[in-house]
Protein backbone atom coordinates (compact mmCIF):
# COMPACT_ATOMS: atom_id res chain seq x y z
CA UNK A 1 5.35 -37.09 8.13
CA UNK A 2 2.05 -35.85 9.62
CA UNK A 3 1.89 -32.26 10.48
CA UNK A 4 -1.00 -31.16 12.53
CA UNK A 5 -0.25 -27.54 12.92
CA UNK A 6 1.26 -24.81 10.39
CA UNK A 7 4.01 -23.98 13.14
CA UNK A 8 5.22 -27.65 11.96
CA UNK A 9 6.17 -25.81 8.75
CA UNK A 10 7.63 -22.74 9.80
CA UNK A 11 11.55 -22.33 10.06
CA UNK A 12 11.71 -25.47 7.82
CA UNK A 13 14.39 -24.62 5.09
CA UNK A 14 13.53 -24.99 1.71
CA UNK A 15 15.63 -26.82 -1.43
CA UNK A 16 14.43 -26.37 -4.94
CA UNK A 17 15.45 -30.29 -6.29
CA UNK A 18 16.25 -28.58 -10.19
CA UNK A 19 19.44 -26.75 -8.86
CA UNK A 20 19.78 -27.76 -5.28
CA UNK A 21 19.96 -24.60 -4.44
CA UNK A 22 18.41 -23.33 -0.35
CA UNK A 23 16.18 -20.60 -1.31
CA UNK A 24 15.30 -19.83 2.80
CA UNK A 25 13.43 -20.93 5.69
CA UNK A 26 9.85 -20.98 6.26
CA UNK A 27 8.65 -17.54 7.39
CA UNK A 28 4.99 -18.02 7.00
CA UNK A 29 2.39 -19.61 5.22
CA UNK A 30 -1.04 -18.87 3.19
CA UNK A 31 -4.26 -20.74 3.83
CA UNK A 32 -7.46 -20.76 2.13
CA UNK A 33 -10.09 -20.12 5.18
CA UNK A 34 -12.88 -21.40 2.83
CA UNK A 35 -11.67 -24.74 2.34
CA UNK A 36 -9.11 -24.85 5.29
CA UNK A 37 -6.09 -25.55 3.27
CA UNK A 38 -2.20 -24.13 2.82
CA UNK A 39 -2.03 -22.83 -0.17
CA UNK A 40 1.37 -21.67 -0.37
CA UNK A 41 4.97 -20.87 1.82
CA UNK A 42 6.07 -17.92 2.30
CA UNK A 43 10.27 -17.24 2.07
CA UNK A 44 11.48 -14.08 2.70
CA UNK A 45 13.12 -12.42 0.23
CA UNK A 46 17.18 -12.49 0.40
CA UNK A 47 17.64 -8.60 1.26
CA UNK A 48 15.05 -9.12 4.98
CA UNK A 49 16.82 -8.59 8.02
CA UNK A 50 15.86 -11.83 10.36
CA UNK A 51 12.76 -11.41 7.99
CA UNK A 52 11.85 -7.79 9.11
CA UNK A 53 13.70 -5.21 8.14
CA UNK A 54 15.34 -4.80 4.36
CA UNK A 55 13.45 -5.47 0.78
CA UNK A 56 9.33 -6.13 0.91
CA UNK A 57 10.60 -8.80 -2.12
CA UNK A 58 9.18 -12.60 -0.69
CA UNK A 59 9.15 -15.65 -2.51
CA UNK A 60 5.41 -17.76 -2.56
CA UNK A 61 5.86 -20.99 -3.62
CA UNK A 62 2.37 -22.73 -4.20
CA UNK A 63 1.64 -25.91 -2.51
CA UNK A 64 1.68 -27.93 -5.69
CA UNK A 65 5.39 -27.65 -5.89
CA UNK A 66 6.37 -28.99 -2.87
CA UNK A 67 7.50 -32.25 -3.38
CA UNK A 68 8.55 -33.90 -0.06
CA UNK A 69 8.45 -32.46 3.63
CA UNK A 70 11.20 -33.87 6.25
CA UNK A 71 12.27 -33.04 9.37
CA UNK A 72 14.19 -30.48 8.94
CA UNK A 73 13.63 -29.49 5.26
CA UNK A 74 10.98 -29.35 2.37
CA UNK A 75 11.81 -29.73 -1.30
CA UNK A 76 10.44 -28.65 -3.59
CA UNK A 77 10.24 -28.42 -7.59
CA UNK A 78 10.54 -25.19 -9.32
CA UNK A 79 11.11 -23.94 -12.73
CA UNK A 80 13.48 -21.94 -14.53
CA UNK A 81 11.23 -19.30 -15.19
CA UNK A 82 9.83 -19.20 -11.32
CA UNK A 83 13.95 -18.93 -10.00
CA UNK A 84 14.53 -16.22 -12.50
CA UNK A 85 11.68 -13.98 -10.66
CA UNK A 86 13.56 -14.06 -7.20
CA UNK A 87 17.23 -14.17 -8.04
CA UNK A 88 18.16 -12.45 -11.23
């Protein structure tokens, strides 16, 4: 899949293959201006209201883990230690 803008990304949910478990949609992402690259997504933490209102908590998951992008949603690999962070 060829993406040519990061809109193409946004409100794409994301699955972490480890546990299978949906961690969110898309709410943003982070590019490097320098070297005009994404560098990471942006999820918004579980206690954001439509991603507004609620808990400043979001998860950034760097562009190295993201394993596969589809239509609809983008996998990707994270560790134990990473999940911990964001839902313990």
């Amino acid at each position: 899949m060829i993406m040519n803008r990061a809109s193409d990304l946004k409100q794409k949910e994301v699955v972490n293959l480890g546990d299978g478990r949906r961690l969110g949609f898309i709410s943003d992402v982070e590019i490097d201006l320098e070297n005009g690259k994404v560098d990471a997504i942006v999820i918004p933490g579980s206690g954001r209201l439509l991603g507004f209102i609620g808990k400043d908590s979001q998860m950034v998951i760097p562009w190295e883990k993201i394993k596969k992008i589809g239509e609809d949603i983008v996998l990707v690999e994270l560790d134990e230690r990473f999940m911990r962070k964001f839902f313990d």
